[in-house]
N, C-alpha and C. Protein backbone atom coordinates (compact mmCIF):
# COMPACT_ATOMS: atom_id res chain seq x y z
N UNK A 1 -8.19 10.50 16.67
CA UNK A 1 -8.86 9.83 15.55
C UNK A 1 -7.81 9.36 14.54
N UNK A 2 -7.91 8.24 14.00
CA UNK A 2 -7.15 7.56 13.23
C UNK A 2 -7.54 8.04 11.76
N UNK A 3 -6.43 8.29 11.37
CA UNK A 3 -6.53 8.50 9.89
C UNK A 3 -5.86 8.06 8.77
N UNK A 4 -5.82 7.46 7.47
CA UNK A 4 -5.10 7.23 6.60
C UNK A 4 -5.04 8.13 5.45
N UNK A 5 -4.15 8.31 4.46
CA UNK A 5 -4.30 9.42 3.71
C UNK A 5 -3.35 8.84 2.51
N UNK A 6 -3.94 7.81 1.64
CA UNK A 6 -2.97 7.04 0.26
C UNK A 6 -2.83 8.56 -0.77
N UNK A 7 -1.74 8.53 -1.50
CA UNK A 7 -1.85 9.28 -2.59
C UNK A 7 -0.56 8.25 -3.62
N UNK A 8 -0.89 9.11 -4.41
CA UNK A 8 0.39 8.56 -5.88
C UNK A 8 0.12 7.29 -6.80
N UNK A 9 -1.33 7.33 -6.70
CA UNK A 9 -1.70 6.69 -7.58
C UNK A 9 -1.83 7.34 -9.02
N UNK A 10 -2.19 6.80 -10.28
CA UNK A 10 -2.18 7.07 -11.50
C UNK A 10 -2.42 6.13 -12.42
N UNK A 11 -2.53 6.60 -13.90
CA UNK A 11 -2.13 6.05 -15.02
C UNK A 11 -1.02 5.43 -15.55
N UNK A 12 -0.25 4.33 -15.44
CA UNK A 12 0.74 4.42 -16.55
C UNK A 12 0.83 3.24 -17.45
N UNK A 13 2.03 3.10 -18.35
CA UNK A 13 2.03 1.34 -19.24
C UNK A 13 3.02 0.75 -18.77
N UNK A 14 1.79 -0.47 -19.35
CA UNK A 14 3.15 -1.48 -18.46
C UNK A 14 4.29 -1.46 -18.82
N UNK A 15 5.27 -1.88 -17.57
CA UNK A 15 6.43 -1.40 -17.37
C UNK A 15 6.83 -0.64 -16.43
N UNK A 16 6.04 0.44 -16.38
CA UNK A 16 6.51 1.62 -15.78
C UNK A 16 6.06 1.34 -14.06
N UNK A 17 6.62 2.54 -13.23
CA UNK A 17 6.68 2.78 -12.29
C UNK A 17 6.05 3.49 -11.48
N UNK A 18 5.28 3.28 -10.05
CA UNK A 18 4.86 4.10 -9.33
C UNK A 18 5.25 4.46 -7.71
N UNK A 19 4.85 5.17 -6.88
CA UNK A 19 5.22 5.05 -5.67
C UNK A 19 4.07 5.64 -5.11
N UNK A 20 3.29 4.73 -4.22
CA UNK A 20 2.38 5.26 -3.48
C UNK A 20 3.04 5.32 -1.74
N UNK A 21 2.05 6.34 -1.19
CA UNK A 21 2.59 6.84 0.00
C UNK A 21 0.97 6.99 0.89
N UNK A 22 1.23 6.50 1.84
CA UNK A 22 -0.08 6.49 3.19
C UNK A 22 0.19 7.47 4.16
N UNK A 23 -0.05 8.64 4.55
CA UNK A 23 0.24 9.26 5.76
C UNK A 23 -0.50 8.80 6.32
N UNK A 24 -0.17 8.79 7.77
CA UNK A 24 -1.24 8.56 8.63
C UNK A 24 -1.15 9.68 10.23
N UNK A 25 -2.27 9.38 10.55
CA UNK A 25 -2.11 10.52 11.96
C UNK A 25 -3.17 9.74 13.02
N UNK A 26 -3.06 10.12 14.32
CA UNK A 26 -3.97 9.79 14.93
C UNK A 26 -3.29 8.52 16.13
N UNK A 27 -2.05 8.01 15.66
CA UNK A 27 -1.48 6.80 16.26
C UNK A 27 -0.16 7.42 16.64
N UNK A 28 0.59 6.05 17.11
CA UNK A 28 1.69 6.17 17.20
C UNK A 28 2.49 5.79 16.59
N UNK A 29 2.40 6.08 15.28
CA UNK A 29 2.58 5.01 13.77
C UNK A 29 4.03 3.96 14.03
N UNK A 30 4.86 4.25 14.77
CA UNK A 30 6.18 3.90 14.47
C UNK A 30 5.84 1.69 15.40
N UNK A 31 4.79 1.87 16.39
CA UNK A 31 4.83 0.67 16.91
C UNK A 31 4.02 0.19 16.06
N UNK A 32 3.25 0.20 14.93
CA UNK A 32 2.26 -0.42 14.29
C UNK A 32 2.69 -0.96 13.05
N UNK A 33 2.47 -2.54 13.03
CA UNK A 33 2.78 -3.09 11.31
C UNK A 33 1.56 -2.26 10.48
N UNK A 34 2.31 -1.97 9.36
CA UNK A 34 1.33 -1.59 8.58
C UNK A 34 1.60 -2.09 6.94
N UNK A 35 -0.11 -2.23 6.55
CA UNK A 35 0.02 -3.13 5.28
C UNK A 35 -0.75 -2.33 3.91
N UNK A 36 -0.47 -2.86 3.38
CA UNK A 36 -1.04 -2.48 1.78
C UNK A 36 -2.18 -3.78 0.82
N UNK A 37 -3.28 -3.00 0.62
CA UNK A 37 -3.97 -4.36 -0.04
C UNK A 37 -4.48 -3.78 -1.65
N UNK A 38 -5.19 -3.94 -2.15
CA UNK A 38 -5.62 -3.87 -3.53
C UNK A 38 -6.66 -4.69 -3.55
N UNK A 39 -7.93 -3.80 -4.15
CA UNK A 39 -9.15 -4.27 -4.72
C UNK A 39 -9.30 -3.73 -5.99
N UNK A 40 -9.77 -5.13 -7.03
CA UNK A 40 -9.92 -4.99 -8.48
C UNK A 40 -11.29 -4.63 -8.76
N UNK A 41 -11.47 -4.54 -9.70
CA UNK A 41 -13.25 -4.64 -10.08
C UNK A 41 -13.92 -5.75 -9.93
N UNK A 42 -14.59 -6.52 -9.25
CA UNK A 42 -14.88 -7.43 -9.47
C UNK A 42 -14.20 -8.83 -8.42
N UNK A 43 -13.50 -8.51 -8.23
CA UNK A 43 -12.28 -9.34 -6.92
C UNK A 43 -12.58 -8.61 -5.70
N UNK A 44 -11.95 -9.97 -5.07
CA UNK A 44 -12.11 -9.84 -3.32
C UNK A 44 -10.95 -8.85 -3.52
N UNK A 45 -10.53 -8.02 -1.97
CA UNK A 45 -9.63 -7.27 -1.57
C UNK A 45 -8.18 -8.25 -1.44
N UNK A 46 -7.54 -7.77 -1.43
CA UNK A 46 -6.09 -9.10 -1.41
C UNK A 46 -5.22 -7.79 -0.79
N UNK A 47 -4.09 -9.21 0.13
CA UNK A 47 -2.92 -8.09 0.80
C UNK A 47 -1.55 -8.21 -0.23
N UNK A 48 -0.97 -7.23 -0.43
CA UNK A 48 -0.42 -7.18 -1.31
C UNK A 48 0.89 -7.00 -0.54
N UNK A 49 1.22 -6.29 0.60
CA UNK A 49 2.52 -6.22 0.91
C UNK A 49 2.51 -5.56 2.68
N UNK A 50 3.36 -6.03 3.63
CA UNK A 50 2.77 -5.63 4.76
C UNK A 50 4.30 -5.23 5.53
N UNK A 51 4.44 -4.88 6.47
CA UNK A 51 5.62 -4.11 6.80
C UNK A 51 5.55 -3.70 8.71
N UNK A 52 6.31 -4.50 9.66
CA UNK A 52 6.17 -4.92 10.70
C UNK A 52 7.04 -3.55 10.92
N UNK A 53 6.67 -3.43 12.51
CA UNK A 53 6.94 -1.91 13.10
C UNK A 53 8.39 -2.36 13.43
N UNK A 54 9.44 -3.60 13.48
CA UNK A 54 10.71 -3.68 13.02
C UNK A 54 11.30 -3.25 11.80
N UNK A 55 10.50 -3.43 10.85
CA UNK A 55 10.98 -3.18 9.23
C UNK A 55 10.76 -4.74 8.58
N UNK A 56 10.57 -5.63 8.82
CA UNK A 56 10.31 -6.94 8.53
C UNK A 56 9.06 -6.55 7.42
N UNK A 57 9.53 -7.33 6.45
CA UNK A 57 8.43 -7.03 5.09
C UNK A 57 7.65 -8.73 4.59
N UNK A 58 6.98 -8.68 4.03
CA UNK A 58 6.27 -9.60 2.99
C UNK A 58 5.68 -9.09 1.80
N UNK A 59 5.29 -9.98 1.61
CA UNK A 59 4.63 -10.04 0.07
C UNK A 59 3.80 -10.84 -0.67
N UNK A 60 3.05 -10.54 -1.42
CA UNK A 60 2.19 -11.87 -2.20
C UNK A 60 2.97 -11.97 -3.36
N UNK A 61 2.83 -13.57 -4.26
CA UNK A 61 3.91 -14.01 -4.64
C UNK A 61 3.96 -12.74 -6.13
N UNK A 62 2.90 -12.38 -6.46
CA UNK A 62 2.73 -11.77 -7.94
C UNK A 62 3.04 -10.58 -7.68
N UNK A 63 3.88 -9.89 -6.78
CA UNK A 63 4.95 -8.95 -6.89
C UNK A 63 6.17 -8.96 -6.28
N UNK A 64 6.27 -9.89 -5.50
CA UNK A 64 7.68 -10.22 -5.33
C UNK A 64 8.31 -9.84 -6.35
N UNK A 65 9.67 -8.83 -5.97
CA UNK A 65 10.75 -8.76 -6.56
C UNK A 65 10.42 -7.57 -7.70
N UNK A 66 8.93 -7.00 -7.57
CA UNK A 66 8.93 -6.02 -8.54
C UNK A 66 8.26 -4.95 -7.32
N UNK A 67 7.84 -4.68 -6.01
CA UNK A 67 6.97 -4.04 -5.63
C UNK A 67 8.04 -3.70 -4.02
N UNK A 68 8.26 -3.15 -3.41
CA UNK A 68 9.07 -2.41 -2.46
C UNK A 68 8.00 -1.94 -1.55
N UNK A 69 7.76 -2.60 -0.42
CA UNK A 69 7.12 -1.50 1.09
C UNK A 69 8.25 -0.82 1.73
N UNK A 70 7.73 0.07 2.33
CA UNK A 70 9.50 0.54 3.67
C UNK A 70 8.16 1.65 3.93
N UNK A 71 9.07 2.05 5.60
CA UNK A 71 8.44 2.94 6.13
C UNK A 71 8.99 4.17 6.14
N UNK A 72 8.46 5.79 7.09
CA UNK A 72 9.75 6.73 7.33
C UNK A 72 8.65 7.03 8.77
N UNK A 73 9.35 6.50 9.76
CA UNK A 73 8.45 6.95 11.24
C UNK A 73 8.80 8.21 11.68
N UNK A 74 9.60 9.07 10.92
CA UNK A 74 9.63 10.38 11.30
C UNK A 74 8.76 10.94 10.49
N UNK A 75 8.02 10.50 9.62
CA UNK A 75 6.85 11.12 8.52
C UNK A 75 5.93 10.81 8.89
N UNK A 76 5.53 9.61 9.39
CA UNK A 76 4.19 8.42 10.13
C UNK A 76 3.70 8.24 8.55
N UNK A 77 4.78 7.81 7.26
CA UNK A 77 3.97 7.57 6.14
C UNK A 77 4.50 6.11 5.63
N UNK A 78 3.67 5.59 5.10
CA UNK A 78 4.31 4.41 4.41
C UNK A 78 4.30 4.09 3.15
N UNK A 79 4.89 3.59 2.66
CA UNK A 79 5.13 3.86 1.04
C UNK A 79 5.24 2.33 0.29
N UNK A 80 4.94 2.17 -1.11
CA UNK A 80 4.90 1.19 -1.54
C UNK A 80 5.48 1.85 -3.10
N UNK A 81 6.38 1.33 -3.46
CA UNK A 81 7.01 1.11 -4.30
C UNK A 81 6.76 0.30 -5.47
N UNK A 82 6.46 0.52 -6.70
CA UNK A 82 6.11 -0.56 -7.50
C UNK A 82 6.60 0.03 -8.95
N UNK A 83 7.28 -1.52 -9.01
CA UNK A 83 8.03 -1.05 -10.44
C UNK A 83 7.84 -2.40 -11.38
N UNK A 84 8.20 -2.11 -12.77
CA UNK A 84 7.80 -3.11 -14.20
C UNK A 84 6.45 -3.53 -13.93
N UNK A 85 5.52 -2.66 -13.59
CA UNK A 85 3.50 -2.69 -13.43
C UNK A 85 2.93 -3.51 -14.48
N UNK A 86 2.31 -4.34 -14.23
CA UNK A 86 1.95 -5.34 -15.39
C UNK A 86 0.09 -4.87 -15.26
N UNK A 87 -0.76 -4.97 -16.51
CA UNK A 87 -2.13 -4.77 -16.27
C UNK A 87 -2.80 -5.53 -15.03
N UNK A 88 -2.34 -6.43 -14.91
CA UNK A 88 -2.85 -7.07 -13.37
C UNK A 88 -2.83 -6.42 -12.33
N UNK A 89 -1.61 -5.41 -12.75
CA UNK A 89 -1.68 -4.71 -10.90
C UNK A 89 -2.61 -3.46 -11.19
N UNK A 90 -3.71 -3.75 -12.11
CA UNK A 90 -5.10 -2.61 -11.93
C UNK A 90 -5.93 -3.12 -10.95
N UNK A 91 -5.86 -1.51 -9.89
CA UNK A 91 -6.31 -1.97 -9.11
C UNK A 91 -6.49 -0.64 -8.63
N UNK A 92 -7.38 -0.45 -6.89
CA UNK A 92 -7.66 0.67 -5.86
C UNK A 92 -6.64 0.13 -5.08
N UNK A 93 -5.30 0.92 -4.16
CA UNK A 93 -4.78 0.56 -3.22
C UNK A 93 -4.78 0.82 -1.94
N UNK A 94 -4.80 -0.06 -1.03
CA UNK A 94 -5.72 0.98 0.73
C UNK A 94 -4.00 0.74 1.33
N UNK A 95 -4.25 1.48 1.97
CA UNK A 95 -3.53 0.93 3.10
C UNK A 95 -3.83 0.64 4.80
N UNK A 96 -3.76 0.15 5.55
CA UNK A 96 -4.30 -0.29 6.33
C UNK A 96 -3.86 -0.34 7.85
N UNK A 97 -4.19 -0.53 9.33
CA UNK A 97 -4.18 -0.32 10.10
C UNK A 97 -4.65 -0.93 11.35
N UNK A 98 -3.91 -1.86 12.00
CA UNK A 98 -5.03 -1.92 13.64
C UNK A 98 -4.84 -1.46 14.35
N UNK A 99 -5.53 -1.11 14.80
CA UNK A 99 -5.25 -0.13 16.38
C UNK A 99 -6.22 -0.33 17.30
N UNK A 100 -5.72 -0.43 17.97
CA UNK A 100 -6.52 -0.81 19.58
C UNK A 100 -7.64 -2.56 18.79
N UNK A 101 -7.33 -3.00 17.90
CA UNK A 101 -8.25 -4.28 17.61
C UNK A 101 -8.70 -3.77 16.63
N UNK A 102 -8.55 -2.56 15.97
CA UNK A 102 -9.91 -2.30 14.91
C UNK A 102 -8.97 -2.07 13.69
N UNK A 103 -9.33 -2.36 12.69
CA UNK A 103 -9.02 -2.22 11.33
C UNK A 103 -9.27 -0.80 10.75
N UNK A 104 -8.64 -0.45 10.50
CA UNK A 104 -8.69 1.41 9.42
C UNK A 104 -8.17 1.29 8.16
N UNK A 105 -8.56 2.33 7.36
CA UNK A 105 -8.70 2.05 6.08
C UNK A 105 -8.37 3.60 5.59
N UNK A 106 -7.83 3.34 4.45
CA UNK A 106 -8.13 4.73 3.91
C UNK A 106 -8.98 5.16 2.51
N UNK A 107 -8.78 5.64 1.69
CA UNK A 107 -9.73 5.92 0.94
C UNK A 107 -9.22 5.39 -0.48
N UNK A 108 -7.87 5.04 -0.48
CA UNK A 108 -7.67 4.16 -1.53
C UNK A 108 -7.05 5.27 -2.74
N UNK A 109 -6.07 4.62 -3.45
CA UNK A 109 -5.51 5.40 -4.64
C UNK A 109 -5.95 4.36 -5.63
N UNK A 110 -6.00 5.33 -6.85
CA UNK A 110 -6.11 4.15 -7.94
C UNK A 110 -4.82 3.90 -8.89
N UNK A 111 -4.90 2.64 -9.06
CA UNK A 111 -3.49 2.46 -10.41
C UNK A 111 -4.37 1.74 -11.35
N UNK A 112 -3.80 2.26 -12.54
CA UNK A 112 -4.53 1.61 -13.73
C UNK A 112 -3.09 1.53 -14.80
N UNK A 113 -2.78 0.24 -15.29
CA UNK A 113 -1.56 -0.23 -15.84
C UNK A 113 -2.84 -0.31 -17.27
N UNK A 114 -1.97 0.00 -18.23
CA UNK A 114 -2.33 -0.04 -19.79
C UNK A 114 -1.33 -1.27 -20.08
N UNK A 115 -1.83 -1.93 -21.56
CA UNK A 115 -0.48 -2.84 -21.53
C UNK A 115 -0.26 -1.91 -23.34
């Protein structure tokens, strides 16, 4: 059974810094791209940063250069990095999964940026 498991979400002001982290179990995490999205209140879900089972990364343009994915396949966790947090990046963060065709999800951390 596939599982996701986000934590390291929080409070902070803008500016500041967070690092969220996805364990996952159930796969063989190390062959699988895996991505990060964010849903606001009120907004569709959006991908925010995604990370190919090479290490090959992306990004959407409104964190470029402030927000860091990377993996550790000896942990099966993936991590997202986010630094100088502006109130925009309030949000729930999933991280995400296909396997065998199907999409997985996890239960989402929250960040809430004060300005």
């Amino acid at each position: 059974q596939v599982r996701l498991v986000e934590s390291g979400g929080d409070s902070v002001q803008a500016g500041g810094s967070l690092k969220l982290s996805c364990r996952t179990s159930g796969l063989t995490f190390k062959i699988h791209d895996m991505k990060w999205y964010r849903q606001a209140p009120g907004k569709e879900r959006e991908l925010v940063a995604s990370i190919s089972s090479s290490g090959g990364t992306n990004y959407t343009d409104s964190v470029k250069g402030r927000f860091t994915i990377s993996r550790d396949n000896s942990r099966n966790t993936v991590f997202l990095q986010m630094n100088n947090l502006e109130p925009e990046d309030t949000a729930r963060y999933y991280c995400n999964v296909r396997f065998r065709s199907q999409p997985f999800w996890g239960q989402g951390t929250q960040v809430t940026v004060s300005s």
